[in-house]
C-alpha atoms as a PDB file:
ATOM      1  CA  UNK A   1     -81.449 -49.569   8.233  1.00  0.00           C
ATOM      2  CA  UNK A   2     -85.500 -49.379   8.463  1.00  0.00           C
ATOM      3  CA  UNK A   3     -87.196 -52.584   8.821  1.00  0.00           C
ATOM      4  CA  UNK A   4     -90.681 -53.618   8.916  1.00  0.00           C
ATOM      5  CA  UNK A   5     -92.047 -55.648  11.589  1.00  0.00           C
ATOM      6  CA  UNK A   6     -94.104 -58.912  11.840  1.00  0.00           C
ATOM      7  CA  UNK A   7     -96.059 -59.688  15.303  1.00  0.00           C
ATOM      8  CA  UNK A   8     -96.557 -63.144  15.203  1.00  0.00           C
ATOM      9  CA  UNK A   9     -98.099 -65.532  18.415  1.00  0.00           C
ATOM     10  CA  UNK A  10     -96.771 -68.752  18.747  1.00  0.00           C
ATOM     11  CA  UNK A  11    -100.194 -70.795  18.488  1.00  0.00           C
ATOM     12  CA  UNK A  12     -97.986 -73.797  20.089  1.00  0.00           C
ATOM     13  CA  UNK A  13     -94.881 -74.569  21.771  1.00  0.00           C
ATOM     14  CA  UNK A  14     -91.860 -74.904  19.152  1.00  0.00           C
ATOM     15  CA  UNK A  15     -88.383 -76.367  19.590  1.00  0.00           C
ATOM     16  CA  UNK A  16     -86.630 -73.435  17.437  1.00  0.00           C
ATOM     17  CA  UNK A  17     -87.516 -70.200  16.825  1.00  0.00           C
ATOM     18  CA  UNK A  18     -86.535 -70.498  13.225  1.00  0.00           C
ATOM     19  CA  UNK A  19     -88.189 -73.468  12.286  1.00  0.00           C
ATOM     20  CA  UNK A  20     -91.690 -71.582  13.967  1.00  0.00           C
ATOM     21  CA  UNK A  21     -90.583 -68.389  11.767  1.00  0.00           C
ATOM     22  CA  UNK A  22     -90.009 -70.679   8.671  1.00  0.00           C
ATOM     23  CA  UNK A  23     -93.298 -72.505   8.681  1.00  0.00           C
ATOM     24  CA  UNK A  24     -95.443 -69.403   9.244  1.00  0.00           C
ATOM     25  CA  UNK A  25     -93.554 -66.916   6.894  1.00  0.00           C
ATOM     26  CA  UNK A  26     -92.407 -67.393   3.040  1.00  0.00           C
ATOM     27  CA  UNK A  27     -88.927 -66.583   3.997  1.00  0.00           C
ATOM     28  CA  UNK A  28     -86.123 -69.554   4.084  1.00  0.00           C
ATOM     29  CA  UNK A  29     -84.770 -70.603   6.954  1.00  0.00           C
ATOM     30  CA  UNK A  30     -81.324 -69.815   6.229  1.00  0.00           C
ATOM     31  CA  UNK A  31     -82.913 -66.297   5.429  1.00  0.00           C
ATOM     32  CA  UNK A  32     -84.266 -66.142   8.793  1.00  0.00           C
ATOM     33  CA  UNK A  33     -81.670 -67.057  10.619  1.00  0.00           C
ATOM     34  CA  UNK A  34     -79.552 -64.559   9.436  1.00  0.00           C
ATOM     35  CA  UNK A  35     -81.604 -61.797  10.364  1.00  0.00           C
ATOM     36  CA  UNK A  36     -81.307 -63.211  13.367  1.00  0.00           C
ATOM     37  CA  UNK A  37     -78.138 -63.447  14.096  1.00  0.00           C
ATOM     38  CA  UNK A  38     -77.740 -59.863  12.981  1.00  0.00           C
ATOM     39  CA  UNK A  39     -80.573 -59.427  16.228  1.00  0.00           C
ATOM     40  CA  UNK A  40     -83.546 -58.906  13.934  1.00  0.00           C
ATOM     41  CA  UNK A  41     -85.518 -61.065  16.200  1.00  0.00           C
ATOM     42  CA  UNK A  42     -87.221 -60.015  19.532  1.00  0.00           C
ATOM     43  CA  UNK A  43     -89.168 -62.797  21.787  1.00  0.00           C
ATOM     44  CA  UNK A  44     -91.502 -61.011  24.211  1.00  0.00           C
ATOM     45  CA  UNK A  45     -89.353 -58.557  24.117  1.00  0.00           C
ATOM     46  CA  UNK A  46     -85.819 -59.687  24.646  1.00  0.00           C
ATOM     47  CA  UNK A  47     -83.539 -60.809  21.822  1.00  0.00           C
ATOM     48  CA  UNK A  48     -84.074 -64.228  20.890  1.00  0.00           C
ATOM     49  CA  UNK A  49     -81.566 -67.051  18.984  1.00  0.00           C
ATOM     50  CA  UNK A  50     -82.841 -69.095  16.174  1.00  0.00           C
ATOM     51  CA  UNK A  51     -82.074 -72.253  18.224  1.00  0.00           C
ATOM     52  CA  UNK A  52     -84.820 -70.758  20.917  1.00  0.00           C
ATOM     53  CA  UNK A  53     -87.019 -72.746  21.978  1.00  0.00           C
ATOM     54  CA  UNK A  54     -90.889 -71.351  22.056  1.00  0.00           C
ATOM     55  CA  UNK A  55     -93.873 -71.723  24.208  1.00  0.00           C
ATOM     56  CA  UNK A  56     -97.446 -71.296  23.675  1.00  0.00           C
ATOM     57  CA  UNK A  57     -98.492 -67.624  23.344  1.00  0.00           C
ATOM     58  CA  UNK A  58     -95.057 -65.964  23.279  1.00  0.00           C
ATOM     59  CA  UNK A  59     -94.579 -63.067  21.059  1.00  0.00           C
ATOM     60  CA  UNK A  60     -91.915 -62.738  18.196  1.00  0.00           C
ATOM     61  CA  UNK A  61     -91.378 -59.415  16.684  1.00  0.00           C
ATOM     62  CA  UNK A  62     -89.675 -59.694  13.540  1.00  0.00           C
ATOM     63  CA  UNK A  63     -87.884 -56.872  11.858  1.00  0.00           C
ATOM     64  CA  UNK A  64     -87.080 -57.111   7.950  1.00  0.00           C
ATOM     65  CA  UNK A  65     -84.775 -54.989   6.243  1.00  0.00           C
ATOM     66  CA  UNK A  66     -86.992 -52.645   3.829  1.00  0.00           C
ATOM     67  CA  UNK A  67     -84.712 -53.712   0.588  1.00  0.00           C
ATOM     68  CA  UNK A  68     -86.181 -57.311   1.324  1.00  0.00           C
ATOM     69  CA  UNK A  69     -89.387 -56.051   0.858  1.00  0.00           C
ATOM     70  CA  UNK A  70     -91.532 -56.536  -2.625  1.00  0.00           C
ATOM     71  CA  UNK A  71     -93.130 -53.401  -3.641  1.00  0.00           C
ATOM     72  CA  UNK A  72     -96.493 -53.400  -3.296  1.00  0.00           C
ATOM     73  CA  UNK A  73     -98.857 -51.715  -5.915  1.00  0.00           C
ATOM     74  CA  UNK A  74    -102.797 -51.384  -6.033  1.00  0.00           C
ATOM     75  CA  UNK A  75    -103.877 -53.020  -8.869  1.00  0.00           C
ATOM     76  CA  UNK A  76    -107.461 -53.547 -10.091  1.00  0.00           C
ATOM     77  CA  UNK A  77    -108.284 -56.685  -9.572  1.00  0.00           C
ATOM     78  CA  UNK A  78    -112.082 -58.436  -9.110  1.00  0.00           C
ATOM     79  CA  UNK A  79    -112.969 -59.190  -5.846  1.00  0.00           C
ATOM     80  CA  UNK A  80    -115.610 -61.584  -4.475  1.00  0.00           C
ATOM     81  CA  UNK A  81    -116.874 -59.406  -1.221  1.00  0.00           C
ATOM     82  CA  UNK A  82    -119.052 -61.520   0.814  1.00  0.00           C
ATOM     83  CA  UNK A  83    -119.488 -59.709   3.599  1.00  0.00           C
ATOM     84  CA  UNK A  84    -117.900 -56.350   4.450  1.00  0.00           C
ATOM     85  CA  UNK A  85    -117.943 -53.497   7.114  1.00  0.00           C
ATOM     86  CA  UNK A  86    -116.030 -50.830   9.074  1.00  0.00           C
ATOM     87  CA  UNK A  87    -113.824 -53.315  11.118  1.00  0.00           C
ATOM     88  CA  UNK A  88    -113.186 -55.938   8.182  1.00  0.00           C
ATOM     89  CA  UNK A  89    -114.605 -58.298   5.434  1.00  0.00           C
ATOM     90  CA  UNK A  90    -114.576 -61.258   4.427  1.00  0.00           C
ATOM     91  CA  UNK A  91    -113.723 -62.547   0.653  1.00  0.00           C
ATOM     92  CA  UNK A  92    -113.990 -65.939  -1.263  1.00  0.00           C
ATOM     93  CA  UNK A  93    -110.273 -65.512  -2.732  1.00  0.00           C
ATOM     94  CA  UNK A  94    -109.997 -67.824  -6.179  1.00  0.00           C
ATOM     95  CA  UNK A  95    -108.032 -70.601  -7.419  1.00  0.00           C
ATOM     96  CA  UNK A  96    -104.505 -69.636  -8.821  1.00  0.00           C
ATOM     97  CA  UNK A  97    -104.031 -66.364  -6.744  1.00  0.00           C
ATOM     98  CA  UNK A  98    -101.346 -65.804  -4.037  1.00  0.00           C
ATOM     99  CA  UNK A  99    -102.522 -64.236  -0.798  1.00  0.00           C
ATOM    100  CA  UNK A 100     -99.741 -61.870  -0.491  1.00  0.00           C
ATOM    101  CA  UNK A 101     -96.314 -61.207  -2.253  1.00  0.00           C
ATOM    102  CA  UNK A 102     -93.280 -62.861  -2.116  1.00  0.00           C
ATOM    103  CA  UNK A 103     -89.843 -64.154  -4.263  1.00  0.00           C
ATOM    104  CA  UNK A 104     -91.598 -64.983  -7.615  1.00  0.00           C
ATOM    105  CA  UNK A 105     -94.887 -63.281  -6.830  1.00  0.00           C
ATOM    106  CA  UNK A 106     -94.855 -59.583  -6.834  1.00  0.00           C
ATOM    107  CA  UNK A 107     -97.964 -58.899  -7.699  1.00  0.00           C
ATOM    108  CA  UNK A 108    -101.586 -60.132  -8.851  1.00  0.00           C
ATOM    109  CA  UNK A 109    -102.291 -61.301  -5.694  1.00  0.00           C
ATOM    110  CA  UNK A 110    -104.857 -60.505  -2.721  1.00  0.00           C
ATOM    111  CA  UNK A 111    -102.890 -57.891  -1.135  1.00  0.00           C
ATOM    112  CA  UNK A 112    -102.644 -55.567  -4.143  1.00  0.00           C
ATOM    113  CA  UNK A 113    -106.402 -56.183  -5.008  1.00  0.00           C
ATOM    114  CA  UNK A 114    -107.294 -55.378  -1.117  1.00  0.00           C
ATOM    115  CA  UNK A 115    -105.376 -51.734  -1.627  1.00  0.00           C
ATOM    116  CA  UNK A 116    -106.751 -51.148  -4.586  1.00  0.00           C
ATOM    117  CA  UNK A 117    -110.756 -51.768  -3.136  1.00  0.00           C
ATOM    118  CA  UNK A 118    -110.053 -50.703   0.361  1.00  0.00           C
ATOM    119  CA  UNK A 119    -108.438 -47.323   1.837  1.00  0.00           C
ATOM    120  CA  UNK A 120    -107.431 -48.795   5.353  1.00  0.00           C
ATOM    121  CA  UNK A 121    -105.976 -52.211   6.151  1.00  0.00           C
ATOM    122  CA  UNK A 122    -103.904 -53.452   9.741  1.00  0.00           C
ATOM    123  CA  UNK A 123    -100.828 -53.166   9.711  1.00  0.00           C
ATOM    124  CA  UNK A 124     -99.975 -55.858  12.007  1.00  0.00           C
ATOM    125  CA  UNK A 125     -98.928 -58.259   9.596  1.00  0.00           C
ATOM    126  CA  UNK A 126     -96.141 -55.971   8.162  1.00  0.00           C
ATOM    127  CA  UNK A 127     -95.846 -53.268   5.368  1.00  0.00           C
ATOM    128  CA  UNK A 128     -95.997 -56.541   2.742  1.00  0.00           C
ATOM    129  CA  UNK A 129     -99.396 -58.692   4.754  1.00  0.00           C
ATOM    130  CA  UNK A 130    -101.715 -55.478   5.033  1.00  0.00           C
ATOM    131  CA  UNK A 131    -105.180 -56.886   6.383  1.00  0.00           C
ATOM    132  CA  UNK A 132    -104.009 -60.447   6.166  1.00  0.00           C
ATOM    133  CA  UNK A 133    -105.401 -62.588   9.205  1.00  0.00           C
ATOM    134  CA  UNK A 134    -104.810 -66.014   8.010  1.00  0.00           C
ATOM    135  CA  UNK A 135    -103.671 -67.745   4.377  1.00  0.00           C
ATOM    136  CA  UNK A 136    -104.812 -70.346   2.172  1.00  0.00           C
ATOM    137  CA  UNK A 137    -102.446 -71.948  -0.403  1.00  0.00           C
ATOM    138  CA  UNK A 138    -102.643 -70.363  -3.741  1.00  0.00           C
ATOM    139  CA  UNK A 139    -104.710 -73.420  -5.536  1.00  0.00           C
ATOM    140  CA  UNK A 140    -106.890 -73.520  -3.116  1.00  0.00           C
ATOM    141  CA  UNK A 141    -110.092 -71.671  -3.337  1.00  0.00           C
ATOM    142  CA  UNK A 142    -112.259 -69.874  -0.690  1.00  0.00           C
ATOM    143  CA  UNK A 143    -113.156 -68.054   2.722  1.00  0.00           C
ATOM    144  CA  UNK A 144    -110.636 -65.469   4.062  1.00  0.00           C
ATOM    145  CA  UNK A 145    -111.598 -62.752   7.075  1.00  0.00           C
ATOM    146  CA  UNK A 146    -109.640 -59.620   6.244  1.00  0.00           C
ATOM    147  CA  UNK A 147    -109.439 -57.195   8.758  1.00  0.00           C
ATOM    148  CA  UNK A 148    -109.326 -53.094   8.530  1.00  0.00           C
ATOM    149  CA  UNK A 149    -107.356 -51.806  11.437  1.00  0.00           C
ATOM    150  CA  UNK A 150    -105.200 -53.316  14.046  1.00  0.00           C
ATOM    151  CA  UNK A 151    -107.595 -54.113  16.919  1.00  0.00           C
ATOM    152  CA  UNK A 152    -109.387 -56.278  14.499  1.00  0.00           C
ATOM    153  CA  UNK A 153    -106.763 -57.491  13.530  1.00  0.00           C
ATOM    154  CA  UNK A 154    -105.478 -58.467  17.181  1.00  0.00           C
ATOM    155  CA  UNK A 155    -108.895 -59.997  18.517  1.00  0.00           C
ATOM    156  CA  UNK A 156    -109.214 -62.039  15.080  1.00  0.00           C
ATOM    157  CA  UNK A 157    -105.718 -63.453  15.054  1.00  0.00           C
ATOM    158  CA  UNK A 158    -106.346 -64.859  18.517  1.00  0.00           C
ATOM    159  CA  UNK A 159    -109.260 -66.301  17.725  1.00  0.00           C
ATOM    160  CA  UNK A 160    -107.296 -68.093  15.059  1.00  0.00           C
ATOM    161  CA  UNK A 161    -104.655 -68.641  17.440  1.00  0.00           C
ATOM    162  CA  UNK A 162    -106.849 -70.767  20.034  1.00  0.00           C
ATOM    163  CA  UNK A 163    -109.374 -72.005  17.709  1.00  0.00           C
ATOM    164  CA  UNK A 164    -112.657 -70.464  18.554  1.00  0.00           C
ATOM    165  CA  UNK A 165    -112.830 -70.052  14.102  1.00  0.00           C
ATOM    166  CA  UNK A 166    -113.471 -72.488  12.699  1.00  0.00           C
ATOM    167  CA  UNK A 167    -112.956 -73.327   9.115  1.00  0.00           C
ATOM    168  CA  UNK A 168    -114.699 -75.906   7.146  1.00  0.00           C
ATOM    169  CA  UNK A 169    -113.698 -77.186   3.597  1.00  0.00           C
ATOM    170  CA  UNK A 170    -114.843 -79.643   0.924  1.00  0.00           C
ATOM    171  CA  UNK A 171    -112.396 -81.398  -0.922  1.00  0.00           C
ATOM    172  CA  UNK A 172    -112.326 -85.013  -3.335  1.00  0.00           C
ATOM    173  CA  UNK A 173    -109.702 -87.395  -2.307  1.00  0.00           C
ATOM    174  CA  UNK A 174    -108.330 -90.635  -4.135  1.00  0.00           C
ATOM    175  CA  UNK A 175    -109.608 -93.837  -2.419  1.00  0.00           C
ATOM    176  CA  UNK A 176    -112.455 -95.122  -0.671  1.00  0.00           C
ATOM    177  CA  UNK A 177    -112.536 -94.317   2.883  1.00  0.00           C
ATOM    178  CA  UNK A 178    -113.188 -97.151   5.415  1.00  0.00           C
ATOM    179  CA  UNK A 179    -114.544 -95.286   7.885  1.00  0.00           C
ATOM    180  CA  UNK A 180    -117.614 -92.561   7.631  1.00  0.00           C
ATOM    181  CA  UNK A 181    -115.811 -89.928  10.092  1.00  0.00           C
ATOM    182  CA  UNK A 182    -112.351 -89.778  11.355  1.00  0.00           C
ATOM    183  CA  UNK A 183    -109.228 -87.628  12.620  1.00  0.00           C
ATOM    184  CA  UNK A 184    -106.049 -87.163  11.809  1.00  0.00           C
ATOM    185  CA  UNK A 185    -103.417 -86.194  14.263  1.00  0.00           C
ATOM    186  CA  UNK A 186    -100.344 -85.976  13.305  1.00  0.00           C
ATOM    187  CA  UNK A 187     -97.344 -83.268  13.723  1.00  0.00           C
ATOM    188  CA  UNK A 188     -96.815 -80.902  10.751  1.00  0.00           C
ATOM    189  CA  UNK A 189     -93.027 -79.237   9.743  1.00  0.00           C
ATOM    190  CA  UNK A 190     -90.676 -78.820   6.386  1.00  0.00           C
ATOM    191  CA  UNK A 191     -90.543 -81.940   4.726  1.00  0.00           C
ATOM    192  CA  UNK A 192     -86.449 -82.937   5.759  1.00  0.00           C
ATOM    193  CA  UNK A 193     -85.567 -83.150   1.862  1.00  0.00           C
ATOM    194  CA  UNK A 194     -87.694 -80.503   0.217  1.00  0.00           C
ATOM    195  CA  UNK A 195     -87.925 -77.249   1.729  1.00  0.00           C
ATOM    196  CA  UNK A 196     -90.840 -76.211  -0.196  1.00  0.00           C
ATOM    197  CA  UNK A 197     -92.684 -78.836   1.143  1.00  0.00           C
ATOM    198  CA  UNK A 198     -94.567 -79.731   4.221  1.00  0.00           C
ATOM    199  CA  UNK A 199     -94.527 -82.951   6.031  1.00  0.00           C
ATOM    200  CA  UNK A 200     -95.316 -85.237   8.964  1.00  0.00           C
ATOM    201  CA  UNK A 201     -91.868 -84.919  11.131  1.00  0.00           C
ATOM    202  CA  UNK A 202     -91.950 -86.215  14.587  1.00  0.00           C
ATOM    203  CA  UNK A 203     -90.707 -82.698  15.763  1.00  0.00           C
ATOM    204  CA  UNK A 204     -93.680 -80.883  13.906  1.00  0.00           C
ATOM    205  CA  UNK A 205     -96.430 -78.958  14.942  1.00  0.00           C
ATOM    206  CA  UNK A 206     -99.468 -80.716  16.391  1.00  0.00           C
ATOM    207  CA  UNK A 207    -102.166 -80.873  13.693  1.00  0.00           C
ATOM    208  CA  UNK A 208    -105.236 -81.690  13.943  1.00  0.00           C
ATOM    209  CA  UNK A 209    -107.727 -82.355  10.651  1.00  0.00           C
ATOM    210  CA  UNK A 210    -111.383 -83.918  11.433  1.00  0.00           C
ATOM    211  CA  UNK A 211    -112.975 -85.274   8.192  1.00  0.00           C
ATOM    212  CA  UNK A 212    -116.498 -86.973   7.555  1.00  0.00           C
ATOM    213  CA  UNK A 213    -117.519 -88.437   4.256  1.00  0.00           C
ATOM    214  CA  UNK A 214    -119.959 -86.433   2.026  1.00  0.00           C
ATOM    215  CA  UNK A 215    -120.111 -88.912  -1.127  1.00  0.00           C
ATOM    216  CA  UNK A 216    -118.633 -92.159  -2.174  1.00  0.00           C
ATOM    217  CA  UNK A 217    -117.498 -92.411  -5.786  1.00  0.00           C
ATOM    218  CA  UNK A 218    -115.718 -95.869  -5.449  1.00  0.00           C
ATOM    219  CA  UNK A 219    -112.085 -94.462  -6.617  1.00  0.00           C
ATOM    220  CA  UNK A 220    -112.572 -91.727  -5.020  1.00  0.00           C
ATOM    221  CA  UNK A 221    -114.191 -89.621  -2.286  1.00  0.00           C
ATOM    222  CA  UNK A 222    -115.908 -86.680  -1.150  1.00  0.00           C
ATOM    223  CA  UNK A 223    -114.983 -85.264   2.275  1.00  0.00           C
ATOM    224  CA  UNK A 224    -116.191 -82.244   4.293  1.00  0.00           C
ATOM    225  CA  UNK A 225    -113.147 -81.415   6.596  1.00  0.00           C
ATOM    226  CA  UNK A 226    -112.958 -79.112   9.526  1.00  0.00           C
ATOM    227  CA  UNK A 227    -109.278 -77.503  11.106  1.00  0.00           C
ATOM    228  CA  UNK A 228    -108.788 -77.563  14.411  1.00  0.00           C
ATOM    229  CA  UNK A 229    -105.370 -75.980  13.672  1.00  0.00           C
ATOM    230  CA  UNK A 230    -104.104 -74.021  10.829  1.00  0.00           C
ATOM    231  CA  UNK A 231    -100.879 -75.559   9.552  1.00  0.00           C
ATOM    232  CA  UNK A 232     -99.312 -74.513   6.486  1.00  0.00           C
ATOM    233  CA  UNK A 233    -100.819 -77.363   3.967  1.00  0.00           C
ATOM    234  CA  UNK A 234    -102.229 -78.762   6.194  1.00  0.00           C
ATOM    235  CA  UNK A 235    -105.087 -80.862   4.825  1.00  0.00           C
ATOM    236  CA  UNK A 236    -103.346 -81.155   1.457  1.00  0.00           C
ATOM    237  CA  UNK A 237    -100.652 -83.242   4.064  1.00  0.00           C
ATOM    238  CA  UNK A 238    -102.731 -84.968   6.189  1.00  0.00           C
ATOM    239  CA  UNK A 239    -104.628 -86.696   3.452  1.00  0.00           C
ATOM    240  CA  UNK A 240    -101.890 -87.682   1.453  1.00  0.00           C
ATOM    241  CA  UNK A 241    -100.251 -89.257   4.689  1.00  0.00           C
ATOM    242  CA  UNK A 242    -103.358 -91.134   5.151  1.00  0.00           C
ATOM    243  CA  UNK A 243    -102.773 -92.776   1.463  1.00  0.00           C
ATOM    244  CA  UNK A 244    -105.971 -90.720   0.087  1.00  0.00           C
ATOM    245  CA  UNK A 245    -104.602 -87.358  -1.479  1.00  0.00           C
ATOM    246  CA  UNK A 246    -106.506 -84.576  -2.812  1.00  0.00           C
ATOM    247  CA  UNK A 247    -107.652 -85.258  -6.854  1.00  0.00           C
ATOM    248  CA  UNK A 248    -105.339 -82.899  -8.660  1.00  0.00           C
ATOM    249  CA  UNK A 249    -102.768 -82.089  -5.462  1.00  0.00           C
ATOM    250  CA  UNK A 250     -99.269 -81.417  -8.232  1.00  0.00           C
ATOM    251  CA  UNK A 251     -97.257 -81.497  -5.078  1.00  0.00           C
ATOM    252  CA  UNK A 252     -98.404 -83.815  -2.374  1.00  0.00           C
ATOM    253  CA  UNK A 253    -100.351 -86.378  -4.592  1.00  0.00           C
ATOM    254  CA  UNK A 254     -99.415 -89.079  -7.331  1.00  0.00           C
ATOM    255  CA  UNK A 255    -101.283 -87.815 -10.791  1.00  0.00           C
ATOM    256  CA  UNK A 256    -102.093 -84.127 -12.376  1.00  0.00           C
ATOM    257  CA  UNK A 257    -105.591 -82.337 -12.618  1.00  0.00           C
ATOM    258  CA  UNK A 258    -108.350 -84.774 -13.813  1.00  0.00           C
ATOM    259  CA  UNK A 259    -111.752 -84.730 -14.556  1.00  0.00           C
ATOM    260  CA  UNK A 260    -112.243 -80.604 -15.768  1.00  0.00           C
ATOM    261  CA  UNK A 261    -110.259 -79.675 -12.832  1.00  0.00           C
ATOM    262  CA  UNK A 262    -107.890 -77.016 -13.010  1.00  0.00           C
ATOM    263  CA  UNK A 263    -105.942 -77.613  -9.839  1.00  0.00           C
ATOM    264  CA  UNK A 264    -106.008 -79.501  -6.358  1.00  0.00           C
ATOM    265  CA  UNK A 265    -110.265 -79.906  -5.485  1.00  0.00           C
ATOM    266  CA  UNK A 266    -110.195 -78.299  -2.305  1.00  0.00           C
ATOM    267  CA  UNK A 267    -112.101 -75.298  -1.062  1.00  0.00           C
ATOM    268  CA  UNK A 268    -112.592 -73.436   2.241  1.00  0.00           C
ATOM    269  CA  UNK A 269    -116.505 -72.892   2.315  1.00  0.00           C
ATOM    270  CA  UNK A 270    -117.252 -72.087   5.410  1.00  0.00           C
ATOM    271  CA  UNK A 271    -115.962 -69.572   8.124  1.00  0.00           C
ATOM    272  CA  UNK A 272    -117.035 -68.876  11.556  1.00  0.00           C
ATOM    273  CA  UNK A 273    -115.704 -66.478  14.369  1.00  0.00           C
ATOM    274  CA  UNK A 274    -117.120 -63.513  16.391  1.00  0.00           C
ATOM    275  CA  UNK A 275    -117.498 -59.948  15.451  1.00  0.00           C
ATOM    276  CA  UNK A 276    -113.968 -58.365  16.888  1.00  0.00           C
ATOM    277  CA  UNK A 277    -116.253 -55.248  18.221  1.00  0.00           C
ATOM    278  CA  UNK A 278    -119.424 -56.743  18.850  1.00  0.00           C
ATOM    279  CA  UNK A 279    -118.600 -60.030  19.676  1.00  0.00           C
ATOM    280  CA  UNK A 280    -121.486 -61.823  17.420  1.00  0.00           C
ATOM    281  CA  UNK A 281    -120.882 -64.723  15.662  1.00  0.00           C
ATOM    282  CA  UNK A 282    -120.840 -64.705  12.270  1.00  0.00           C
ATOM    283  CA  UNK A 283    -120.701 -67.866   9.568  1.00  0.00           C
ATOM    284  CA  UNK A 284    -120.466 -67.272   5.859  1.00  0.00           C
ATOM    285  CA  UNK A 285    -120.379 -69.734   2.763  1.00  0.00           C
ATOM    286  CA  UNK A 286    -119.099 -69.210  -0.762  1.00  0.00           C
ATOM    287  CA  UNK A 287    -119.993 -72.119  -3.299  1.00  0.00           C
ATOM    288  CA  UNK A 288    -117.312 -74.390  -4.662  1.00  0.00           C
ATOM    289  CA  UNK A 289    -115.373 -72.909  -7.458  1.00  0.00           C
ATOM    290  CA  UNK A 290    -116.780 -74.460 -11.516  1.00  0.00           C
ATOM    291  CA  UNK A 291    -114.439 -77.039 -11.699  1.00  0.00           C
ATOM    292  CA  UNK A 292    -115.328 -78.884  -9.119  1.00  0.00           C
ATOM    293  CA  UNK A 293    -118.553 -78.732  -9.563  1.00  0.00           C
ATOM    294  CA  UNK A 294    -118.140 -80.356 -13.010  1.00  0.00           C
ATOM    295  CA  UNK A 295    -115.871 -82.906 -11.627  1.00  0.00           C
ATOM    296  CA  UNK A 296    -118.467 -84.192  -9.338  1.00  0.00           C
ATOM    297  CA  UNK A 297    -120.838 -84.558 -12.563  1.00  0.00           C
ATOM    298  CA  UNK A 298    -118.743 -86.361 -14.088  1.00  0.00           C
ATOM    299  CA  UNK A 299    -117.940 -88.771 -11.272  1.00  0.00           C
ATOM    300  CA  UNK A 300    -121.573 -89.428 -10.735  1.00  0.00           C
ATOM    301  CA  UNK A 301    -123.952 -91.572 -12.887  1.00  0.00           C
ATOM    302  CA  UNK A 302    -126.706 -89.637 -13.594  1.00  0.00           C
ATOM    303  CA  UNK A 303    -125.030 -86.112 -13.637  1.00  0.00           C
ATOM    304  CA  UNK A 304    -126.240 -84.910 -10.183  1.00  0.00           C
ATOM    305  CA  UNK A 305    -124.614 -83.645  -7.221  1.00  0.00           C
ATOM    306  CA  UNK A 306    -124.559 -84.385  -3.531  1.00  0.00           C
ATOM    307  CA  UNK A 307    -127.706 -83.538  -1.576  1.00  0.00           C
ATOM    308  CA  UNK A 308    -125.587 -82.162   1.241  1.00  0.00           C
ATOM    309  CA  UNK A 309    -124.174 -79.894  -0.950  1.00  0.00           C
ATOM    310  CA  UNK A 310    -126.996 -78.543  -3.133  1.00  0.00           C
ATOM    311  CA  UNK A 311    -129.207 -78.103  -0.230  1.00  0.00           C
ATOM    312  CA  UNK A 312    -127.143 -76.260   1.344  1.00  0.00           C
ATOM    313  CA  UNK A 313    -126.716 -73.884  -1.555  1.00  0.00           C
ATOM    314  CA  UNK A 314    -122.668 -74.687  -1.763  1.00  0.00           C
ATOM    315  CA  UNK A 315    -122.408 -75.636  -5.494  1.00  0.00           C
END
């Protein structure tokens, strides 16, 4: 049977292999696991068991039968190009599109715009992830690095993988923060009841979100947040485990879109890493998408928005 393979680097030691697979892929566990056990699964070379245990920086090569795989079609599709050259480029993906497809999302999403602007993509992330580096959740807005061929894509994914890029993001919380900076901490896995969710389980992945206050709104609050790891949800979780979810959050927080939002107000607005061939550093912005921008004018007074924001040419 052909199969496409996914290279994936375990970021962090893992008690199962499966769990790892589950929380990095779309695929279900029970899914995984049976490719598996038919010996789909390769650790640093050597077949590997779901129930494997994983340690920082081994390799998992997994193959997936080709009839599993969506069909993927260029379609024309806008995209926001913010920076671009021969080894990759960077876009400022919108709300309400899907990075790449899956079960329930063939198409409209990143991937089939990137084939339809772009001639060459890596292949490193499978026939189904062309280009695809790293992913933010579909309702969340912002910065993605995209690379062109697979030695970008190698030295970017382990810059992702030991966190020398950084990502920074704006988002408006319920509450009123005590503090003016803080950290959260706390291990991330599948939420125990709901496998479509993410949670804080004791035998999760270390996370690690570092938040500072940007604006106070009494009921709620402004934060500029900054990953030091790149779990799946991962600020949408943190926050709402610290009582303070994200305004608008459907899944992780208590009420629905508010205030001329249209979904969740978060947004990645800043990305740094270095050049994969030159080795410069590079840092790019994209403003915060129209609806929150008009949900900030509507929390404040007089109509205006946060100094740290408009100076800085981010809404």
């Amino acid at each position: 049977m052909n199969a496409e393979t996914i290279v994936l680097i375990a970021d962090a030691d893992a008690p199962r292999a499966d769990t790892f697979l589950a929380a990095n892929l779309e695929y279900t566990r029970s899914q995984l696991q049976k490719w598996i056990k038919d010996g789909n699964l390769l650790r640093n070379g050597s077949p590997c068991k779901a129930n494997t245990p994983l340690k920082t920086g081994d390799s998992l090569l997994l193959h997936v039968p080709q009839s599993e795989q969506p069909q993927l079609v260029p379609q024309d599709i806008p995209l926001e190009i913010v920076y671009e050259d021969e080894s990759l480029c960077v876009v400022n993906k919108p709300k309400g599109m899907v990075v790449h497809p899956a079960p329930g999302n063939p198409n409209g999403t990143l991937v089939n715009a990137l084939l339809y602007h772009f001639s060459s993509l890596s292949g490193i992330g499978g026939a189904e992830r062309p280009g695809i580096v790293h992913r933010i959740d579909r309702d969340t807005s912002g910065l993605l690095v995209v690379a062109k061929n697979d030695f970008a894509h190698e030295r970017l994914a382990a810059q992702f993988a030991d966190h020398s890029a950084h990502r920074s993001y704006i988002c408006l919380v319920h509450g009123n923060l005590k503090e003016d900076t803080g950290t959260i901490d706390a291990p991330i896995g599948r939420h125990p009841s709901d496998r479509k969710r993410m949670a804080v389980v004791k035998d999760g992945r270390r996370a690690v979100t570092h938040w500072t206050v940007v604006q106070r709104y009494g009921e709620m609050t402004l934060l500029q947040v900054e990953l030091e790891t790149g779990r799946t949800h991962q600020i949408r979780v943190h926050m709402a485990y610290q009582k303070h979810p994200i305004v608008g959050d459907p899944v992780y927080g208590s009420t629905a879109p508010k205030l001329g939002l249209l979904t969740q107000a978060l947004h990645g607005y800043r990305l740094t890493f270095s050049h994969p061939v030159t080795g410069e550093q590079m840092t790019f912005t994209a403003k915060a998408p129209e609806d929150m921008v008009t949900a900030l004018k509507r929390l404040s007074p007089d109509g205006t928005l946060p100094n740290w924001l408009t100076e800085g040419d981010l809404l």
